[in-house]
Protein backbone atom coordinates (compact mmCIF):
# COMPACT_ATOMS: atom_id res chain seq x y z
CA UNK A 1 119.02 140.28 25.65
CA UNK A 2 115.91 139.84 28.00
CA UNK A 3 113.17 141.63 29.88
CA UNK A 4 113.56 144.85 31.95
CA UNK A 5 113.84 144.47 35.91
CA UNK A 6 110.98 144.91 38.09
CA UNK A 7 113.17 147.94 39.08
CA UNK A 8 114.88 149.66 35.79
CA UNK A 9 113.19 152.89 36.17
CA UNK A 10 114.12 156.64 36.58
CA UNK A 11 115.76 157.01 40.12
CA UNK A 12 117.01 160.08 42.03
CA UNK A 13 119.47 159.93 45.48
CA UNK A 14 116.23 160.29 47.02
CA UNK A 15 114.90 157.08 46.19
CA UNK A 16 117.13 154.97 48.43
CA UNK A 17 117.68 154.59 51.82
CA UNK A 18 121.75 154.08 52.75
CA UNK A 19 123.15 151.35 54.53
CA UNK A 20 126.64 150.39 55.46
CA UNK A 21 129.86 150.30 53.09
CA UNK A 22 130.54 147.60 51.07
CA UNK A 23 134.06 148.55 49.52
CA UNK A 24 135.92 151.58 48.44
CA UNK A 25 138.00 152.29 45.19
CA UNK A 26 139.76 154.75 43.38
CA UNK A 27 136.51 156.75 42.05
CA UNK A 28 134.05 155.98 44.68
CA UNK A 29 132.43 154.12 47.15
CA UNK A 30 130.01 151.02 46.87
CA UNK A 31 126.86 150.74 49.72
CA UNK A 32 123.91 148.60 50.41
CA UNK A 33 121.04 150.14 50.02
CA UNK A 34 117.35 149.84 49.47
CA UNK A 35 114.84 151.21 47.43
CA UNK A 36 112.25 153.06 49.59
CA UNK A 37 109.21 152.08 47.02
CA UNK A 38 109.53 148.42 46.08
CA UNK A 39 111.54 147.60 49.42
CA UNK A 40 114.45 145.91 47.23
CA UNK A 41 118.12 145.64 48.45
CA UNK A 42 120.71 146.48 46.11
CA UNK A 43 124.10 147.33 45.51
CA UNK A 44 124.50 151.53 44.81
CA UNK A 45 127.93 152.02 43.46
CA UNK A 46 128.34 156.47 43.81
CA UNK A 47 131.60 157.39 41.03
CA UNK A 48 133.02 161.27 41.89
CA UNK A 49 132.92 162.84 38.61
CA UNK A 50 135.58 165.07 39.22
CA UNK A 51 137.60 161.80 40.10
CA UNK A 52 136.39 160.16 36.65
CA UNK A 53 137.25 163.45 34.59
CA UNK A 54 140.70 163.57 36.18
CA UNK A 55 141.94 159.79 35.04
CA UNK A 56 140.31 160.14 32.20
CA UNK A 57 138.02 157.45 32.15
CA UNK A 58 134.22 159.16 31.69
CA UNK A 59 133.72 157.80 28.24
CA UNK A 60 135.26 154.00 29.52
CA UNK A 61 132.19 154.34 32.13
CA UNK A 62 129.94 155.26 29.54
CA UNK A 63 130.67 152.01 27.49
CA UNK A 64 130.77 149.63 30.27
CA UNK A 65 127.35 150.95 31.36
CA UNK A 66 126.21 150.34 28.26
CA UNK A 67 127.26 146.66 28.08
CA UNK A 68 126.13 145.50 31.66
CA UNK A 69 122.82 147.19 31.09
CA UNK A 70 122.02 144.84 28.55
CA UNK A 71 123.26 141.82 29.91
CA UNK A 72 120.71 139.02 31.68
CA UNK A 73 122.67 135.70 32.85
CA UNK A 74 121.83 134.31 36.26
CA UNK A 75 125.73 133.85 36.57
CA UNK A 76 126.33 137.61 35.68
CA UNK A 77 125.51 140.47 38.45
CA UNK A 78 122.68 142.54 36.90
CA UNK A 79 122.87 146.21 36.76
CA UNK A 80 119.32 147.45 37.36
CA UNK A 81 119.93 151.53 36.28
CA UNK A 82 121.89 154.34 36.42
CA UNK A 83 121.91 157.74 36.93
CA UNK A 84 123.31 160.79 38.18
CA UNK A 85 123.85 164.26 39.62
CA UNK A 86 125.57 167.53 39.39
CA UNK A 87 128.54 165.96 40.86
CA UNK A 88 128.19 162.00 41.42
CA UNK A 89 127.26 158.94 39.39
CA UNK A 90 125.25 156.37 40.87
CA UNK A 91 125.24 152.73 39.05
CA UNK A 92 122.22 150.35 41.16
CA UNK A 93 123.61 146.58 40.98
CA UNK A 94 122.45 143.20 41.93
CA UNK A 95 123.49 142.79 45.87
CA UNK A 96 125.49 139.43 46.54
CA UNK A 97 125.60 138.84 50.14
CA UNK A 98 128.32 136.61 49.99
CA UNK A 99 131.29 138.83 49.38
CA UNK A 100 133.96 138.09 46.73
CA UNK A 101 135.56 134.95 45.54
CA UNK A 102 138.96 136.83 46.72
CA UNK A 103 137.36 137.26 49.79
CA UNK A 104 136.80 133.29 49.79
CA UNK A 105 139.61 132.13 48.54
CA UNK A 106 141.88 133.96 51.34
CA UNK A 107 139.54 132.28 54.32
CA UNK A 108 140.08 128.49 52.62
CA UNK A 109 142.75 126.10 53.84
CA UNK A 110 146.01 126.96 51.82
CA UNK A 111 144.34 129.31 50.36
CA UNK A 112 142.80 127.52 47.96
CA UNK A 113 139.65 125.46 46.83
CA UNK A 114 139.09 121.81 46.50
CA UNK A 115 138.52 120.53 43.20
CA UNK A 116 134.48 120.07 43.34
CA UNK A 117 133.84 123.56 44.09
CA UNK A 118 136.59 124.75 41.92
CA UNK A 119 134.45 122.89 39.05
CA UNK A 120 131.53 124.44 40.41
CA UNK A 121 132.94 127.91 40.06
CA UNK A 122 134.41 127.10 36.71
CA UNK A 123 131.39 125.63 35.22
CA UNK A 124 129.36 128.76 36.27
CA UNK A 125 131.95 131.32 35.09
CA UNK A 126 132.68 129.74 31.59
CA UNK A 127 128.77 129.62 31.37
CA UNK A 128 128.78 133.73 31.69
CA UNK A 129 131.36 134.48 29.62
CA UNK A 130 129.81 132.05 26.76
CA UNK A 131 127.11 133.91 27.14
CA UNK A 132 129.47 137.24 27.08
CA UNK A 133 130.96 136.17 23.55
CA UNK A 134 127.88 134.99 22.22
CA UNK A 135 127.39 139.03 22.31
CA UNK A 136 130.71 139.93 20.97
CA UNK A 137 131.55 140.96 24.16
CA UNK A 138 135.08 140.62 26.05
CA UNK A 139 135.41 141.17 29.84
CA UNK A 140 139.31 141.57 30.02
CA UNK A 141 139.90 141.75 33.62
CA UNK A 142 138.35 138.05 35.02
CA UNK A 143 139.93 137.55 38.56
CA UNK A 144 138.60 136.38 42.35
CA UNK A 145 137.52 139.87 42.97
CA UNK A 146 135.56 140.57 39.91
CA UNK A 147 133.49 137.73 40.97
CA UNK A 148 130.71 137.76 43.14
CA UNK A 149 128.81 135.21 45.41
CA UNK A 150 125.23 135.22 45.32
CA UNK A 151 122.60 134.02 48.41
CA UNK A 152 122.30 131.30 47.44
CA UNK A 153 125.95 130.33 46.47
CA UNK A 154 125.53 130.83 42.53
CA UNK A 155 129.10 132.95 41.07
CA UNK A 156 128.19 136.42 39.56
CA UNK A 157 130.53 137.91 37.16
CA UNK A 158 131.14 141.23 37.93
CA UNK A 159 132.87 144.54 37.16
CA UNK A 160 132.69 145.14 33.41
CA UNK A 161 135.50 148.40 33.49
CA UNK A 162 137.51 146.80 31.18
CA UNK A 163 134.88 145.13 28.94
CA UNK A 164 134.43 145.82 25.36
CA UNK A 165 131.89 144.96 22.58
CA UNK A 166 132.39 144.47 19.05
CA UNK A 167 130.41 146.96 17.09
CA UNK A 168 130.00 144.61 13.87
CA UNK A 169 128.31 141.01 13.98
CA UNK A 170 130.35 140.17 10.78
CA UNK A 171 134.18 141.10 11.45
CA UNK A 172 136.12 139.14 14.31
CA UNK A 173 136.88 140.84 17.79
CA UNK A 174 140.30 142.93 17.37
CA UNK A 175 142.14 144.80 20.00
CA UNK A 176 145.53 145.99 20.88
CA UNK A 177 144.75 147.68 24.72
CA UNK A 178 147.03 146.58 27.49
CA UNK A 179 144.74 146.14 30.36
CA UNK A 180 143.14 144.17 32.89
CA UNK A 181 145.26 142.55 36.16
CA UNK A 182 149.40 141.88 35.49
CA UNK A 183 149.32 138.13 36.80
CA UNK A 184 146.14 137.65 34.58
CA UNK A 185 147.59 139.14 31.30
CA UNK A 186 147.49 137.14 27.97
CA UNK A 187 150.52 136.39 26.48
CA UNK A 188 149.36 137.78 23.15
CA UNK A 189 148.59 140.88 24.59
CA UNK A 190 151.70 141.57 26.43
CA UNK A 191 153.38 140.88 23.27
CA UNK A 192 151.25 143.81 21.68
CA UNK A 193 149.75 142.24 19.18
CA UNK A 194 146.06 141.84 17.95
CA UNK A 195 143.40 140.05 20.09
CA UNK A 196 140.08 138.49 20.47
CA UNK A 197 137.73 136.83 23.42
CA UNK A 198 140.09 134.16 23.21
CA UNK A 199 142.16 136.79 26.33
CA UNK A 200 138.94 135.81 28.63
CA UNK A 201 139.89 131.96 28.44
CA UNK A 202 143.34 132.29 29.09
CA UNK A 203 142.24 134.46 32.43
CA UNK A 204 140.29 131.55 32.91
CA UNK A 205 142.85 129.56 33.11
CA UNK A 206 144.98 131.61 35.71
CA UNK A 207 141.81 131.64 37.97
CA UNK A 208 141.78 127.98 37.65
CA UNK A 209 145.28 127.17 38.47
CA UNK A 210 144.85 129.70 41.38
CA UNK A 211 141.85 128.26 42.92
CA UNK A 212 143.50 124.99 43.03
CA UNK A 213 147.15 126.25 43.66
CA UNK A 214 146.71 128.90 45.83
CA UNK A 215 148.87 131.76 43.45
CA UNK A 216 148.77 132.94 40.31
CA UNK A 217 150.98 130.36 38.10
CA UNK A 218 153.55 133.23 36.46
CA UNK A 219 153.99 135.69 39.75
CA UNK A 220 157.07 137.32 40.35
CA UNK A 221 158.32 139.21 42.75
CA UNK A 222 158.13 142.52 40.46
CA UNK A 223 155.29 143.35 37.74
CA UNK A 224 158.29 142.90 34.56
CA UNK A 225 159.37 139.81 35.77
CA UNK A 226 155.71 138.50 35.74
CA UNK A 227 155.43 139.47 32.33
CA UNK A 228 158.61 137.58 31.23
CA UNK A 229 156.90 134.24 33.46
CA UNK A 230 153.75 134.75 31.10
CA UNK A 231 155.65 135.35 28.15
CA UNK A 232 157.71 132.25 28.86
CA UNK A 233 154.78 130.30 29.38
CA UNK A 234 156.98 127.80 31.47
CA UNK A 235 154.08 126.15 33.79
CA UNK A 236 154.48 123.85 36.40
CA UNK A 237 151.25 122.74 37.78
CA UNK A 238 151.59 121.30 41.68
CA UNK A 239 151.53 117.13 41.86
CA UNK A 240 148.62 117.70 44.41
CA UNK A 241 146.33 118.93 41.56
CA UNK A 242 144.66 116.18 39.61
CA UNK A 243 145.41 114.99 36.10
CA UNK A 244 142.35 115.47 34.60
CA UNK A 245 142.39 119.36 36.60
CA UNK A 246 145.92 119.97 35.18
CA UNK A 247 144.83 119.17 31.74
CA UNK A 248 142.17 121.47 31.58
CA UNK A 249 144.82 124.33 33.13
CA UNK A 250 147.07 123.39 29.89
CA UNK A 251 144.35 123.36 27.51
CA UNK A 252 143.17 127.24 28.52
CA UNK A 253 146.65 127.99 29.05
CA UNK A 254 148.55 127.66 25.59
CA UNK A 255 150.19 130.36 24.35
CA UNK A 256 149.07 129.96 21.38
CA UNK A 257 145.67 131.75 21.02
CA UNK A 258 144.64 129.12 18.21
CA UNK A 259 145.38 126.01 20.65
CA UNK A 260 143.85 127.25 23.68
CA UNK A 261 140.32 126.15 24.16
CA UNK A 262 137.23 128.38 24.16
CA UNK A 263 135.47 129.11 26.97
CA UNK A 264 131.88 127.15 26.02
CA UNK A 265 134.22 124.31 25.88
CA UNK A 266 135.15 124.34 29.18
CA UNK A 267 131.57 122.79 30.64
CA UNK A 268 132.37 119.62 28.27
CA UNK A 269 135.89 119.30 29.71
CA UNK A 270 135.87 115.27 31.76
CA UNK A 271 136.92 116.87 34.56
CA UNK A 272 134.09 119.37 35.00
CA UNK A 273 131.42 116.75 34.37
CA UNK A 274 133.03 114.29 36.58
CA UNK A 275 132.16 117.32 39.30
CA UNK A 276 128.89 118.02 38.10
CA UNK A 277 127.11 115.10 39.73
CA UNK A 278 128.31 116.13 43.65
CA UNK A 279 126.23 119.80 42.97
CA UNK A 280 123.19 118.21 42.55
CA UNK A 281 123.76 116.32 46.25
């Protein structure tokens, strides 16, 4: 899947120098940091072990190291290595200066993004997860804070926790696991049944209706009655959105797994190429 980093090598604690805190989450902390022999700034994410053990989640690390490791997209934040000691787990990522697109989206008028830059974001994001399901691999849990901004402004997929890879290159993607973020669920998989990478364009779609929305299309005001909004599939898109934006929403939104459109479909959508012009200015 591409060449090794300048700095994929064997590291100890030792290596880096410490800087501030980035963010904090259930099983550890994320800082900036630098590596004291090549001078580079990364991301060191340090996981508690004893935290891992307890929710039971040691062998879900384990696979989602495995998949980011391999991964090389300029739209996808790299993970460099990995390693760890008696007690911690270190995991050395990418370093996006520019926070999250959560982070972003809470700062813009409304709360949301005009449609250029929502394009921009789209066209990016549908670009890594193409490149995702080329691999047989699924993210399950796209939202505004599993997505990075880079230095220059470039989105970085993020956060692959949830993601899972298909062990044969012959038989279809298949899963039944309820997971991810409630407002960004799948209809298919709240109904329990079988699904495929077809779960990362429907998340897709709820990141596109937010950006240009503001909120989540299906939100309730309780976690089961969001479920019953998704299962509904009742969608009203706002009369301030665009046609040509709302049809795109519809199109990764049908309930119907078979109807929805794919991901590498998205970048040949009118309304993304009708953006595509204005990020060349």
């Amino acid at each position: 899947m591409g060449n090794s980093s300048n700095i994929a090598r064997p590291f100890v604690f030792e290596d880096f120098a410490l800087g501030r805190l980035l963010g904090e989450g259930l099983f550890g902390n994320v800082y900036i940091a630098r590596t004291k022999k090549e001078m580079k700034v990364v991301a060191l994410k340090v996981l508690y072990k004893k935290r891992l053990e307890k929710e039971k989640v040691v062998a879900q690390l384990r696979r989602e190291v495995e998949i980011h490791t391999r991964l090389r997209h300029e739209n996808i934040v790299r993970m460099y290595s990995y390693f760890h000691d008696s007690d911690k787990v270190f995991l050395v990522l990418e370093y996006c200066p520019n926070g999250t697109l959560f982070d972003a989206l809470k700062r813009a008028p409304e709360k949301r993004f005009d449609e250029p830059y929502a394009a921009s974001v789209m066209r990016q994001l549908c670009s890594a997860l193409s490149y995702c399901h080329q691999y047989q691999i699924v993210h399950r849990d796209i939202k505004p804070e599993n997505i990075l901004i880079g230095k220059n402004g470039e989105i970085k997929l993020a956060d692959f926790g949830w993601a899972v890879a298909n062990r044969s290159k012959v038989e279809k993607m298949s899963r039944k696991t309820l997971c991810g973020t409630v407002e960004y669920l799948a209809p298919e998989m709240l109904d329990n049944q079988a699904y495929d990478e077809r779960v990362d364009a429907w998340m897709v779609g709820i990141l596109l209706f937010e950006m240009l929305a503001g909120t989540p299309p299906f939100i309730g005001s309780e976690d089961c009655e969001t479920c019953d909004n998704i299962l509904s599939t009742e969608l009203t898109v706002p009369s301030f959105v665009s046609k040509n934006a709302t049809d795109l929403v519809r199109k990764l939104l049908a309930k119907n797994p078979d109807e929805r459109m794919d991901v590498a479909s998205v970048a040949r959508h009118s309304w993304i190429r009708e953006h595509e012009m204005g990020e060349l200015v």
